[in-house]
Every structure is written in structure tokens, then in C-alpha cells.
PDB file of N, CA and C in Angstrom:
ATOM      1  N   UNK A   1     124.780 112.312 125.274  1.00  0.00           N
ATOM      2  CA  UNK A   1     124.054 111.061 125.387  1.00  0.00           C
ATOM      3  C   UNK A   1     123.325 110.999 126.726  1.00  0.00           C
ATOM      4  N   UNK A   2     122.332 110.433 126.782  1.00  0.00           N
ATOM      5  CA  UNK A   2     121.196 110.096 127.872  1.00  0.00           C
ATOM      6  C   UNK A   2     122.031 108.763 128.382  1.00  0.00           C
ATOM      7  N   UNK A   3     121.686 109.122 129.598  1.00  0.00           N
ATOM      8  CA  UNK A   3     122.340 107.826 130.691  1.00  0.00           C
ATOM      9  C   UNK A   3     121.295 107.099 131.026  1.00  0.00           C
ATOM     10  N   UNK A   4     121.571 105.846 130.772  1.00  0.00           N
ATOM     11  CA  UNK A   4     119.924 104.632 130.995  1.00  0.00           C
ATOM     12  C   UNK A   4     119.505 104.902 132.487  1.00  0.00           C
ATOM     13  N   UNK A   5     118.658 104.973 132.901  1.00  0.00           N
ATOM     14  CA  UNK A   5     117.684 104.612 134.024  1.00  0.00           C
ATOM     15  C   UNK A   5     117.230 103.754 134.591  1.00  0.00           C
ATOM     16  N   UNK A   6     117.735 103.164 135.536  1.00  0.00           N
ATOM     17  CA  UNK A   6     117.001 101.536 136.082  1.00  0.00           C
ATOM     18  C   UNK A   6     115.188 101.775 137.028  1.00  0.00           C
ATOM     19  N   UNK A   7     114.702 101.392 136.235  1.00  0.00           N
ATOM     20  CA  UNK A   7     113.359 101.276 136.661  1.00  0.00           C
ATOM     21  C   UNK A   7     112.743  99.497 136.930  1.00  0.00           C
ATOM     22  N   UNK A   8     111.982  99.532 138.129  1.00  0.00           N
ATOM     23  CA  UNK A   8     111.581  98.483 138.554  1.00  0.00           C
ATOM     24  C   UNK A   8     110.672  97.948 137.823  1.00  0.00           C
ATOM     25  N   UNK A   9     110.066  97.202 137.943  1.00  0.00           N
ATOM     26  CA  UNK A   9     109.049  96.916 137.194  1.00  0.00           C
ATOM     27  C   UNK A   9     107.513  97.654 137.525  1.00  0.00           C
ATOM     28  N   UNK A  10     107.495  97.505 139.598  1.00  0.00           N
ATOM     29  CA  UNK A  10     106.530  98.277 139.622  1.00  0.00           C
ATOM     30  C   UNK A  10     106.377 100.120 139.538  1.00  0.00           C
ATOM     31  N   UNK A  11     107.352 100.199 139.325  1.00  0.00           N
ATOM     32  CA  UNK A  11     107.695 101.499 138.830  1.00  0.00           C
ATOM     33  C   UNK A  11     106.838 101.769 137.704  1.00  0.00           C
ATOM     34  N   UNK A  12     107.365 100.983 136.792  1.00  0.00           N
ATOM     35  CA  UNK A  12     106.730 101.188 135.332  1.00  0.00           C
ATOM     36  C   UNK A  12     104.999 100.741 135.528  1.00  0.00           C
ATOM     37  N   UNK A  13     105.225  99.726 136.669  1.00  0.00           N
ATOM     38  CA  UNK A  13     103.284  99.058 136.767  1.00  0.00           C
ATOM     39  C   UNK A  13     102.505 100.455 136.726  1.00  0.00           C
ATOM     40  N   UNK A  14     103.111 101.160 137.905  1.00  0.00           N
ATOM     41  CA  UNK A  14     102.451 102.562 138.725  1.00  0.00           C
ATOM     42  C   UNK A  14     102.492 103.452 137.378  1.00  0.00           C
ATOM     43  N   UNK A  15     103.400 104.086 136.813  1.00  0.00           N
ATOM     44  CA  UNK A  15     103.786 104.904 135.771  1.00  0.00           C
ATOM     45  C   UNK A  15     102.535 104.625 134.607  1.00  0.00           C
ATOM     46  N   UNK A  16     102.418 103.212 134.120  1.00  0.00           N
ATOM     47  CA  UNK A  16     101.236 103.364 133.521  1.00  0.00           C
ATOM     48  C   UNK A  16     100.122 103.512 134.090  1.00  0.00           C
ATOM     49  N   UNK A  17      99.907 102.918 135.528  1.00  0.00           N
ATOM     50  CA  UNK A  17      98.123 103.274 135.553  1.00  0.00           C
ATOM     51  C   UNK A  17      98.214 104.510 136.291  1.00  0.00           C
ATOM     52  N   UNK A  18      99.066 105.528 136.288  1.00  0.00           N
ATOM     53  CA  UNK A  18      99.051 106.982 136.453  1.00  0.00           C
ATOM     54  C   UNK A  18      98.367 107.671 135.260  1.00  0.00           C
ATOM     55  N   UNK A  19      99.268 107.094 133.971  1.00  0.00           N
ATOM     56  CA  UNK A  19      98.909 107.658 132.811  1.00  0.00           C
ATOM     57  C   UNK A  19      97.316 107.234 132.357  1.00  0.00           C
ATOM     58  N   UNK A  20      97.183 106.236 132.767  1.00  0.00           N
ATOM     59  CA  UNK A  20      95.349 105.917 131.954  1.00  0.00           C
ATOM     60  C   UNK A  20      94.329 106.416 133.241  1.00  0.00           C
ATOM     61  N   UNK A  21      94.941 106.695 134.498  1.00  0.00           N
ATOM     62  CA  UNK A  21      94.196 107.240 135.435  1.00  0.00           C
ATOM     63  C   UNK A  21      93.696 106.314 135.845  1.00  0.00           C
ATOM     64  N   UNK A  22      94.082 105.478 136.481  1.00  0.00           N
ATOM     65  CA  UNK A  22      93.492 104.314 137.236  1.00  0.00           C
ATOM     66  C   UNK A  22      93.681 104.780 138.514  1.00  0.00           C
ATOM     67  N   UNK A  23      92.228 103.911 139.501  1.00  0.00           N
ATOM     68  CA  UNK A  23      92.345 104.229 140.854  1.00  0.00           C
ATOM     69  C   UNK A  23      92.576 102.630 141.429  1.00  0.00           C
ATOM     70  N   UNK A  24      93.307 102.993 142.696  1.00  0.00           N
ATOM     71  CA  UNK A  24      93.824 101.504 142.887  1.00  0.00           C
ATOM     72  C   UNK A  24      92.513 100.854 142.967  1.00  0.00           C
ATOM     73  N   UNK A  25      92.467  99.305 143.154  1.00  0.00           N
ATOM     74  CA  UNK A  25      91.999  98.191 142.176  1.00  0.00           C
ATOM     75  C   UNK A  25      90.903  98.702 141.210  1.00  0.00           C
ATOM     76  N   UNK A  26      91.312  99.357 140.123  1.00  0.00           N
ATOM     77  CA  UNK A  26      90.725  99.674 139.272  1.00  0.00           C
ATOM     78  C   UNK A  26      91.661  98.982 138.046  1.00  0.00           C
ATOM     79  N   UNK A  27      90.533  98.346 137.018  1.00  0.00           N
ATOM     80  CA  UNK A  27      91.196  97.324 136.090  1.00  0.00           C
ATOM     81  C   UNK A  27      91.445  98.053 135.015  1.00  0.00           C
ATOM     82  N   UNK A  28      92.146  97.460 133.971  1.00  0.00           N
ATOM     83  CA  UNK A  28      92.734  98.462 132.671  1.00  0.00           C
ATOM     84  C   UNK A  28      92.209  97.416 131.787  1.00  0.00           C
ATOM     85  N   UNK A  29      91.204  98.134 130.498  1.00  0.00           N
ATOM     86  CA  UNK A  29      90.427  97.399 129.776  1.00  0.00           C
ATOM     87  C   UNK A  29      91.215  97.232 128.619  1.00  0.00           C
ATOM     88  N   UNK A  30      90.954  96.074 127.504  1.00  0.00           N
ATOM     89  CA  UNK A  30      91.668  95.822 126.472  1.00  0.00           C
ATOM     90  C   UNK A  30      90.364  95.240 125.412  1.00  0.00           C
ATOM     91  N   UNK A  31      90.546  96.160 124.122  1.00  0.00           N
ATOM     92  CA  UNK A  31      89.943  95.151 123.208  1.00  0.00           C
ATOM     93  C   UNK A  31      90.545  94.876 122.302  1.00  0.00           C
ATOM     94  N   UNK A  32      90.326  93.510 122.484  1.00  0.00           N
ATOM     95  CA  UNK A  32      91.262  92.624 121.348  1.00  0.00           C
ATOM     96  C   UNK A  32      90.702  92.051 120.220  1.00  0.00           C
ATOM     97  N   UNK A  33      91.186  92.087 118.757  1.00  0.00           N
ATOM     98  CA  UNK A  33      90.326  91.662 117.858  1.00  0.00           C
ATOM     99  C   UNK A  33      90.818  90.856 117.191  1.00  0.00           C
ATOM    100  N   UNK A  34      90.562  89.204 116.357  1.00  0.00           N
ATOM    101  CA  UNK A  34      91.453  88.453 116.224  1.00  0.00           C
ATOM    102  C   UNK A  34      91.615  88.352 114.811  1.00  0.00           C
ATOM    103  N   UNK A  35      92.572  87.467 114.525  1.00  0.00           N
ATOM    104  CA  UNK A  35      92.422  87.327 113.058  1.00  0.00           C
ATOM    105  C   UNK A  35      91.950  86.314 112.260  1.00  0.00           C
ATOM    106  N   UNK A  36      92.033  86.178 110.956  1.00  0.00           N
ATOM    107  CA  UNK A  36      90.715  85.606 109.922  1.00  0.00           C
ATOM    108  C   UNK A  36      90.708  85.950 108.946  1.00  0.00           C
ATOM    109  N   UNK A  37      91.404  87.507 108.243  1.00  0.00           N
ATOM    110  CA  UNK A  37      91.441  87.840 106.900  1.00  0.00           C
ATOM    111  C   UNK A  37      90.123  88.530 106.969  1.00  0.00           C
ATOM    112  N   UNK A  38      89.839  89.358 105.922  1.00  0.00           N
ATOM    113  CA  UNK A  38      89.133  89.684 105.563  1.00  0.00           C
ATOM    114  C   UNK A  38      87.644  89.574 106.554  1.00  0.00           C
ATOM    115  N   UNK A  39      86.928  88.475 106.150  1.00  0.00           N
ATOM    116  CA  UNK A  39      86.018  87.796 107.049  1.00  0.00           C
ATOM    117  C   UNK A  39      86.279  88.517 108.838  1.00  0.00           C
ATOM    118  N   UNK A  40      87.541  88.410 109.194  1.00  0.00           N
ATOM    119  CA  UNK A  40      87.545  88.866 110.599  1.00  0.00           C
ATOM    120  C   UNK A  40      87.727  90.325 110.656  1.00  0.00           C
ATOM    121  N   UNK A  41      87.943  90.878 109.547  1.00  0.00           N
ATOM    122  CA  UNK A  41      87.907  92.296 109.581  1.00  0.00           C
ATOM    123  C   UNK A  41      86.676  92.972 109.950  1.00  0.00           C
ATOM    124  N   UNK A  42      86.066  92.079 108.899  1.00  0.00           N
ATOM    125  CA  UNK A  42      84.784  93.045 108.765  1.00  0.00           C
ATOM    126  C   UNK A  42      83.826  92.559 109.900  1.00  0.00           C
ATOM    127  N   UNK A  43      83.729  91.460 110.523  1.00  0.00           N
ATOM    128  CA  UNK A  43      83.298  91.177 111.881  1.00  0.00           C
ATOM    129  C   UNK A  43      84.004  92.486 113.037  1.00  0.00           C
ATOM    130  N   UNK A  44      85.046  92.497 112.578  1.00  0.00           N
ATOM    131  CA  UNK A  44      85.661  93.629 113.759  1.00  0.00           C
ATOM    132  C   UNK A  44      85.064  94.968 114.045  1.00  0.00           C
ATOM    133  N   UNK A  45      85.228  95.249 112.356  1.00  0.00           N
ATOM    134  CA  UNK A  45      84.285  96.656 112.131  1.00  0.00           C
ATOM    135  C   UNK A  45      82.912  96.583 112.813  1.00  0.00           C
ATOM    136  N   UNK A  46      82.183  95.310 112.996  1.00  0.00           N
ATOM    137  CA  UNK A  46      81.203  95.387 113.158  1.00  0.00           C
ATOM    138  C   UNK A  46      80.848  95.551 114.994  1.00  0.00           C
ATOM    139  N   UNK A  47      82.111  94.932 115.539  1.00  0.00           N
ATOM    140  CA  UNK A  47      81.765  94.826 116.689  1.00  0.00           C
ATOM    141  C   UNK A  47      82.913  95.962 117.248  1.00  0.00           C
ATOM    142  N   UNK A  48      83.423  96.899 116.514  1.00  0.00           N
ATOM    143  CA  UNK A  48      83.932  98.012 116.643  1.00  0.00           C
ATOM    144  C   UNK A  48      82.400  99.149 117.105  1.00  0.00           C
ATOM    145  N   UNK A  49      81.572  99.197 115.615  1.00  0.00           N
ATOM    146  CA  UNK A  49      79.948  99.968 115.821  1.00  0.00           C
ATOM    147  C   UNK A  49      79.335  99.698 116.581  1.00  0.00           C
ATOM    148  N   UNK A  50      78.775  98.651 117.320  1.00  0.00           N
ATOM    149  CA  UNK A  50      78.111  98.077 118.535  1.00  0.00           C
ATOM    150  C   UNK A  50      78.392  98.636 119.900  1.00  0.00           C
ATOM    151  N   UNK A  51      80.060  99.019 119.909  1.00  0.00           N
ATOM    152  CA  UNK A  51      80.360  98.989 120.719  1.00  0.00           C
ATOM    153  C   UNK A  51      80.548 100.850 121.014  1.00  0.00           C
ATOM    154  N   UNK A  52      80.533 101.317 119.900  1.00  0.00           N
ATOM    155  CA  UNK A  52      80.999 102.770 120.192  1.00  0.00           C
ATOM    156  C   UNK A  52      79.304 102.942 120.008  1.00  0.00           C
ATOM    157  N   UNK A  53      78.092 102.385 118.947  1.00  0.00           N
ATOM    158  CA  UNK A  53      76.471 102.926 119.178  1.00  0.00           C
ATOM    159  C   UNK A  53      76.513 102.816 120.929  1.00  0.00           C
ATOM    160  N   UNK A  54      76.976 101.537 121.483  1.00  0.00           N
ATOM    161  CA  UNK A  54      76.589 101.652 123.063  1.00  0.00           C
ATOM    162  C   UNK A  54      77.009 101.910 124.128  1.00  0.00           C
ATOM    163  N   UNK A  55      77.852 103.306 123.736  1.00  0.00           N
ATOM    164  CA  UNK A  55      78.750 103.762 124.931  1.00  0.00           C
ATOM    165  C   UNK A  55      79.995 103.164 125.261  1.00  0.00           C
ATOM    166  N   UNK A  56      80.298 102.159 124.947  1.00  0.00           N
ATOM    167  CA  UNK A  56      81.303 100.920 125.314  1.00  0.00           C
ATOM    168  C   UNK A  56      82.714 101.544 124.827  1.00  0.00           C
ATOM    169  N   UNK A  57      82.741 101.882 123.611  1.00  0.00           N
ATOM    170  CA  UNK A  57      83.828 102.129 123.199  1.00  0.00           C
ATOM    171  C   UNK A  57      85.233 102.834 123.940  1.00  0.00           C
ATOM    172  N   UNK A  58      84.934 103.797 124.798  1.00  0.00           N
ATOM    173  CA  UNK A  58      85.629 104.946 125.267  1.00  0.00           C
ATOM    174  C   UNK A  58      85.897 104.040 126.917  1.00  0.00           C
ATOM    175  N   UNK A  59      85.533 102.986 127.060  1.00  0.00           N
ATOM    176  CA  UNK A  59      85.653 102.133 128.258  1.00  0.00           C
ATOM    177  C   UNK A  59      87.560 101.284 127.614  1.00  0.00           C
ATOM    178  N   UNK A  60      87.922 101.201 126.494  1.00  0.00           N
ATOM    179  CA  UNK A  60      89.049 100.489 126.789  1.00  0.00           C
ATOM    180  C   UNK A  60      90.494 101.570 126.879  1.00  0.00           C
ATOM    181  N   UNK A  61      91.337 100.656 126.866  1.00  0.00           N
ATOM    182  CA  UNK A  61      92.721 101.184 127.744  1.00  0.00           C
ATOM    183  C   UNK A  61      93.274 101.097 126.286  1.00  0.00           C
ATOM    184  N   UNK A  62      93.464  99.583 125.963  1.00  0.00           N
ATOM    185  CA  UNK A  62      94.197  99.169 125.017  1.00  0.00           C
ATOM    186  C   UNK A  62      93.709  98.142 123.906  1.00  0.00           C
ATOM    187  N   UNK A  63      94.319  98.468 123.099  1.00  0.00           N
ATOM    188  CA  UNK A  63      93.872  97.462 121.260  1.00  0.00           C
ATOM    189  C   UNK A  63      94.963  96.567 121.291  1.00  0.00           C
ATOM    190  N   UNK A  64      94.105  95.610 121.031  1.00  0.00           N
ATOM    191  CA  UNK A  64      95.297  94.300 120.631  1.00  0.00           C
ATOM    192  C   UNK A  64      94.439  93.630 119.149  1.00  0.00           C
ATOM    193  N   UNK A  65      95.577  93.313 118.184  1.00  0.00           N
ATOM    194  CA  UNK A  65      95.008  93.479 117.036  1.00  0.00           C
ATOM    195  C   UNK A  65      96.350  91.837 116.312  1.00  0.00           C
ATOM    196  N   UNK A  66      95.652  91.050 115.407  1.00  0.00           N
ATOM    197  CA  UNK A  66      96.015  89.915 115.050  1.00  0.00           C
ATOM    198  C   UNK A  66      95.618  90.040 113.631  1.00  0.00           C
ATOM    199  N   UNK A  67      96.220  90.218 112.443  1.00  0.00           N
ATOM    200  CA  UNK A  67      96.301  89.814 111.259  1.00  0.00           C
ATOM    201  C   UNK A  67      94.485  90.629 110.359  1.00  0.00           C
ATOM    202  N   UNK A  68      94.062  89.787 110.276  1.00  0.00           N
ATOM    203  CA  UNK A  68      92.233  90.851 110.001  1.00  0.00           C
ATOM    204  C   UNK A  68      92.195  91.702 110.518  1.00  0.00           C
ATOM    205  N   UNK A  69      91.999  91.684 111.889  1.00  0.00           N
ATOM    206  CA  UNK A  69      91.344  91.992 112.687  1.00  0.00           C
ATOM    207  C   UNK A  69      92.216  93.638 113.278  1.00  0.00           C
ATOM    208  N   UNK A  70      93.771  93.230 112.545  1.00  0.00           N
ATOM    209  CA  UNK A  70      94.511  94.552 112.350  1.00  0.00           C
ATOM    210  C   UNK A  70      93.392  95.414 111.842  1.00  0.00           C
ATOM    211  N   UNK A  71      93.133  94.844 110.065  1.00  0.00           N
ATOM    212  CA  UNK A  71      93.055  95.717 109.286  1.00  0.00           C
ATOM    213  C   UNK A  71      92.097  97.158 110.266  1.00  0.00           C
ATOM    214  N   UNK A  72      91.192  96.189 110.748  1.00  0.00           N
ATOM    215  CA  UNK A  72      89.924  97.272 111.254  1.00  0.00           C
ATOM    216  C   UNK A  72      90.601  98.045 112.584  1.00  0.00           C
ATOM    217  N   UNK A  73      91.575  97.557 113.274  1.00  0.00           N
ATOM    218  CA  UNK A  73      92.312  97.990 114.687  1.00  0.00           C
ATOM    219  C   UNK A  73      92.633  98.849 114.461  1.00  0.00           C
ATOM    220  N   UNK A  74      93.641  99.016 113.186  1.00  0.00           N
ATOM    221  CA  UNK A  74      94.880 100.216 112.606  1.00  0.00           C
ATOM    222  C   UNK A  74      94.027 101.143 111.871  1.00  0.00           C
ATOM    223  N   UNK A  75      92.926 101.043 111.611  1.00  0.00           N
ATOM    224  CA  UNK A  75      91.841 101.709 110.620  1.00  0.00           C
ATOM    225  C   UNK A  75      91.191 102.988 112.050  1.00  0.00           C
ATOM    226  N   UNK A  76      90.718 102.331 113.042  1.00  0.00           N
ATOM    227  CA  UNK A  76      90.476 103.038 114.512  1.00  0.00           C
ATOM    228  C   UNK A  76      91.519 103.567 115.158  1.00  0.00           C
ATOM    229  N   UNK A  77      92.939 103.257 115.209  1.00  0.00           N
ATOM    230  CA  UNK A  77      93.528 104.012 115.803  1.00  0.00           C
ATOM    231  C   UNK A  77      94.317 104.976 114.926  1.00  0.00           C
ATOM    232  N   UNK A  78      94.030 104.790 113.581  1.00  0.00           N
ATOM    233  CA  UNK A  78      94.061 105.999 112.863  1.00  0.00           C
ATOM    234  C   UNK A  78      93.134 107.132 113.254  1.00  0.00           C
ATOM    235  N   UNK A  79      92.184 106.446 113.381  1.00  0.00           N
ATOM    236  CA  UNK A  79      90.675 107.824 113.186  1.00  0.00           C
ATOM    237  C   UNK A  79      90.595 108.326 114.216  1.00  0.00           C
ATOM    238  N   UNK A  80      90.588 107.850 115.607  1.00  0.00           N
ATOM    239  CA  UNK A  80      90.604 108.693 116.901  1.00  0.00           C
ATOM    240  C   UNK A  80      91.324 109.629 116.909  1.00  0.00           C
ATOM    241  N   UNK A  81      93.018 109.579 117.098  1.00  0.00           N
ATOM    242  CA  UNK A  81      93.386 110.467 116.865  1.00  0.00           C
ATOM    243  C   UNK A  81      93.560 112.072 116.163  1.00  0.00           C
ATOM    244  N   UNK A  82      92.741 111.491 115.015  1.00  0.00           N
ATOM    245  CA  UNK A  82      92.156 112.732 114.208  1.00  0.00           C
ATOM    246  C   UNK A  82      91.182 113.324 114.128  1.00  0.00           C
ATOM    247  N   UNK A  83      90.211 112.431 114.750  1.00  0.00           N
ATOM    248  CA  UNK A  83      89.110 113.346 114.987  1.00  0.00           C
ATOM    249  C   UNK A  83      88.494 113.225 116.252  1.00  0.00           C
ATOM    250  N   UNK A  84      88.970 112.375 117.243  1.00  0.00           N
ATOM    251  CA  UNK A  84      88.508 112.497 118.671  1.00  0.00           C
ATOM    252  C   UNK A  84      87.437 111.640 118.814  1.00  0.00           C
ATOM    253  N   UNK A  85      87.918 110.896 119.961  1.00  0.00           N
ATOM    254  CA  UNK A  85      87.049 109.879 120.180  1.00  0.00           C
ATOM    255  C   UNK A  85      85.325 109.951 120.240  1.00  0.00           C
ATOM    256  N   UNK A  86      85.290 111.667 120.607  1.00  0.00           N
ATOM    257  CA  UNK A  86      83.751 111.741 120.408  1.00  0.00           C
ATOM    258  C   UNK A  86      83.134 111.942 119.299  1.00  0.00           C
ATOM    259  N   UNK A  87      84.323 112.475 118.389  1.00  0.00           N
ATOM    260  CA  UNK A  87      83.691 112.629 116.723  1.00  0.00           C
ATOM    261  C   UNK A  87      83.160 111.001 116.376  1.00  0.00           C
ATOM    262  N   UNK A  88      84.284 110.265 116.721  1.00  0.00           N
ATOM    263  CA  UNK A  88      84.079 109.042 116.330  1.00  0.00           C
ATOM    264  C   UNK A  88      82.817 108.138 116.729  1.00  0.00           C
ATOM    265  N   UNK A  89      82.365 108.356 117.765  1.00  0.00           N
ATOM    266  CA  UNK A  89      81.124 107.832 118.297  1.00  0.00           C
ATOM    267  C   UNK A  89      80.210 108.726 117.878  1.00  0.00           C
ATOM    268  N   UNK A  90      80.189 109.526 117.241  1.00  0.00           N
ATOM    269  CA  UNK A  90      78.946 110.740 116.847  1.00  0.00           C
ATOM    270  C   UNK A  90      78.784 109.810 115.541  1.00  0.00           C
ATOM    271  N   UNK A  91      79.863 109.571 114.731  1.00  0.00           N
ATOM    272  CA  UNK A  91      79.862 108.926 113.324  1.00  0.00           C
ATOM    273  C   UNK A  91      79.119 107.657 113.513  1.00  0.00           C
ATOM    274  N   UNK A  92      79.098 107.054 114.227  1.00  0.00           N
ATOM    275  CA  UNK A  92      79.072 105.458 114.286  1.00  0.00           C
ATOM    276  C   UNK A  92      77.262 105.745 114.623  1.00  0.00           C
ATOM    277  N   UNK A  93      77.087 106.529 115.564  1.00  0.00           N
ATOM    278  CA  UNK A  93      75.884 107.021 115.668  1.00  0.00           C
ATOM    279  C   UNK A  93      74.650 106.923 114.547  1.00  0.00           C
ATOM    280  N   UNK A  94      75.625 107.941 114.103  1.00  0.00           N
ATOM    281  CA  UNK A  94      74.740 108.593 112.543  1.00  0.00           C
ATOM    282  C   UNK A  94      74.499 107.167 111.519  1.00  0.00           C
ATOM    283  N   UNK A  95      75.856 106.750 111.561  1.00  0.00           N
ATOM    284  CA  UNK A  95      75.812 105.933 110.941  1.00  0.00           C
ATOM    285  C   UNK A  95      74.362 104.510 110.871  1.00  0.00           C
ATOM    286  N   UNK A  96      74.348 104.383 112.213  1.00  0.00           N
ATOM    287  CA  UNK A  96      73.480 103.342 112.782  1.00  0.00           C
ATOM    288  C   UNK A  96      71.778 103.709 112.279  1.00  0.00           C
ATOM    289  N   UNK A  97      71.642 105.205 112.288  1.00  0.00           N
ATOM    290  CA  UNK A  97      70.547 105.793 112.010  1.00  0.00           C
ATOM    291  C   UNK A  97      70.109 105.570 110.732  1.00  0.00           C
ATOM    292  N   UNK A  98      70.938 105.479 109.571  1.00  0.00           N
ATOM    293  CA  UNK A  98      70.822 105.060 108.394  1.00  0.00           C
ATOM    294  C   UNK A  98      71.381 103.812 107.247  1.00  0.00           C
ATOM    295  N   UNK A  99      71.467 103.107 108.583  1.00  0.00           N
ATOM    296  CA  UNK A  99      71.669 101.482 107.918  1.00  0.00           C
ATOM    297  C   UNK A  99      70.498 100.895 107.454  1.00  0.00           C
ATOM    298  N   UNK A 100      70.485 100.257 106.622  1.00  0.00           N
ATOM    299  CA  UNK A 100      69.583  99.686 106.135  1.00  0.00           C
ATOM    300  C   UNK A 100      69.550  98.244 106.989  1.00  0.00           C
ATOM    301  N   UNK A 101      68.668  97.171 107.590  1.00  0.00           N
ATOM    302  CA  UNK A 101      68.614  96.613 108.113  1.00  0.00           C
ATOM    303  C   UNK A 101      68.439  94.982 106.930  1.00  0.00           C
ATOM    304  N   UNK A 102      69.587  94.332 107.256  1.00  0.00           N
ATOM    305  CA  UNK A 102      69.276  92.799 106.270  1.00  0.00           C
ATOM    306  C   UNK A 102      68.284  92.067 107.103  1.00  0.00           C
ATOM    307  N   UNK A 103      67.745  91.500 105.444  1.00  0.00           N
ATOM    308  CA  UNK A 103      66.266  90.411 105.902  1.00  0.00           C
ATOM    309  C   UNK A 103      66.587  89.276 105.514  1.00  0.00           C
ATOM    310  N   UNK A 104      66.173  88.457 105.564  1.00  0.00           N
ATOM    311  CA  UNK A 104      65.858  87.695 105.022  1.00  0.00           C
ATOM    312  C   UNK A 104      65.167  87.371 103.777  1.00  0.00           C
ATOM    313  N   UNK A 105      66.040  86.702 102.429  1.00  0.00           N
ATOM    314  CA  UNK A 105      65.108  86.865 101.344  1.00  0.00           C
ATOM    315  C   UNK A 105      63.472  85.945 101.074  1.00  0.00           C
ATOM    316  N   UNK A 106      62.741  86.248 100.466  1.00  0.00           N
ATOM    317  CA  UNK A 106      61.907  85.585 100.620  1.00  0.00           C
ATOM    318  C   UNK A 106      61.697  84.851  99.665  1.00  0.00           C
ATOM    319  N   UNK A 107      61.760  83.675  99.261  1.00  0.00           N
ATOM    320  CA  UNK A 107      61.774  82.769  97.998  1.00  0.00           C
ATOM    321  C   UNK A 107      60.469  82.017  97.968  1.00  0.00           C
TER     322      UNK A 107
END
């Protein structure tokens, strides 16, 4: 058996911004996406693409994710992992290149 370890708190403060590579006062980014069902999903997705078409994406630390807004959270931190955060912004890319753009109908 492993014998517990008493760690401080700033122990653990330091320990993580070792791991994300932070330089002191350097901030640790979070995107958080909320919930709504459905409706907030697909807002998420959307401001998931915005954010990886404009470089933004690869700027956060951490996902914080609420009910919808899961669905699209757990959907991304599936996919990075498997194909790398730059595959993933290459996709979102491509993607952007061949969206069709909504109009307005004309009646």
C-alpha cells in the first residue's frame, strides 16, 4: 500500500502551473460552456469553430462544461486527444471554407 502524502495547497497551486507551463503572473485560461439542452449545444459547437477558425482555441487551460453545453465539451475533449489539437483546427478550418453561409429569406 501507498502511504498518503500531505501536500499544501500551494504545493499543488505550483504543481499545476508547472504542468500547463505557466510563467509567474501568467493566467490559466478556461472555457466554459453553459447549459440549455440542445439549443446550448449547438451554440457551443458554434462558438467552439470561431474560436479554433481564429487561433483562440489552443489559448485555454481548461473546459468547464454544464448540461448542453456538455454535449459539445465531451464531444472536443474526445477529439483532441485523438487527433491533436492541430488536426482539430485544420478541420474546423476546412470546414469554414465550405459552409454555406444563411440569408435571409426573401418573401
Amino acid at each position: 500500500m501507498h502511504k498518503p502524502v500531505q501536500v499544501t495547497f500551494n504545493q499543488l497551486v505550483a504543481k499545476e502551473r508547472q504542468s500547463l507551463n505557466l510563467t509567474e503572473g501568467q493566467s490559466a485560461n478556461a472555457l466554459c460552456l453553459s447549459g440549455g439542452g440542445i439549443r446550448s449545444a449547438t451554440f457551443a459547437l458554434g462558438v467552439i469553430h470561431g474560436l479554433a477558425r481564429h487561433g483562440y482555441l489552443k489559448q485555454f487551460d481548461y473546459l468547464s462544461t454544464v448540461s448542453g453545453g456538455g454535449f459539445a465539451g465531451s464531444w472536443l475533449s474526445a477529439w483532441i486527444p485523438r487527433a491533436g489539437i492541430d488536426s482539430v483546427i485544420r478541420r474546423f478550418a476546412a470546414a469554414s471554407k465550405t459552409a454555406i453561409p444563411v440569408t435571409k429569406s426573401q418573401k
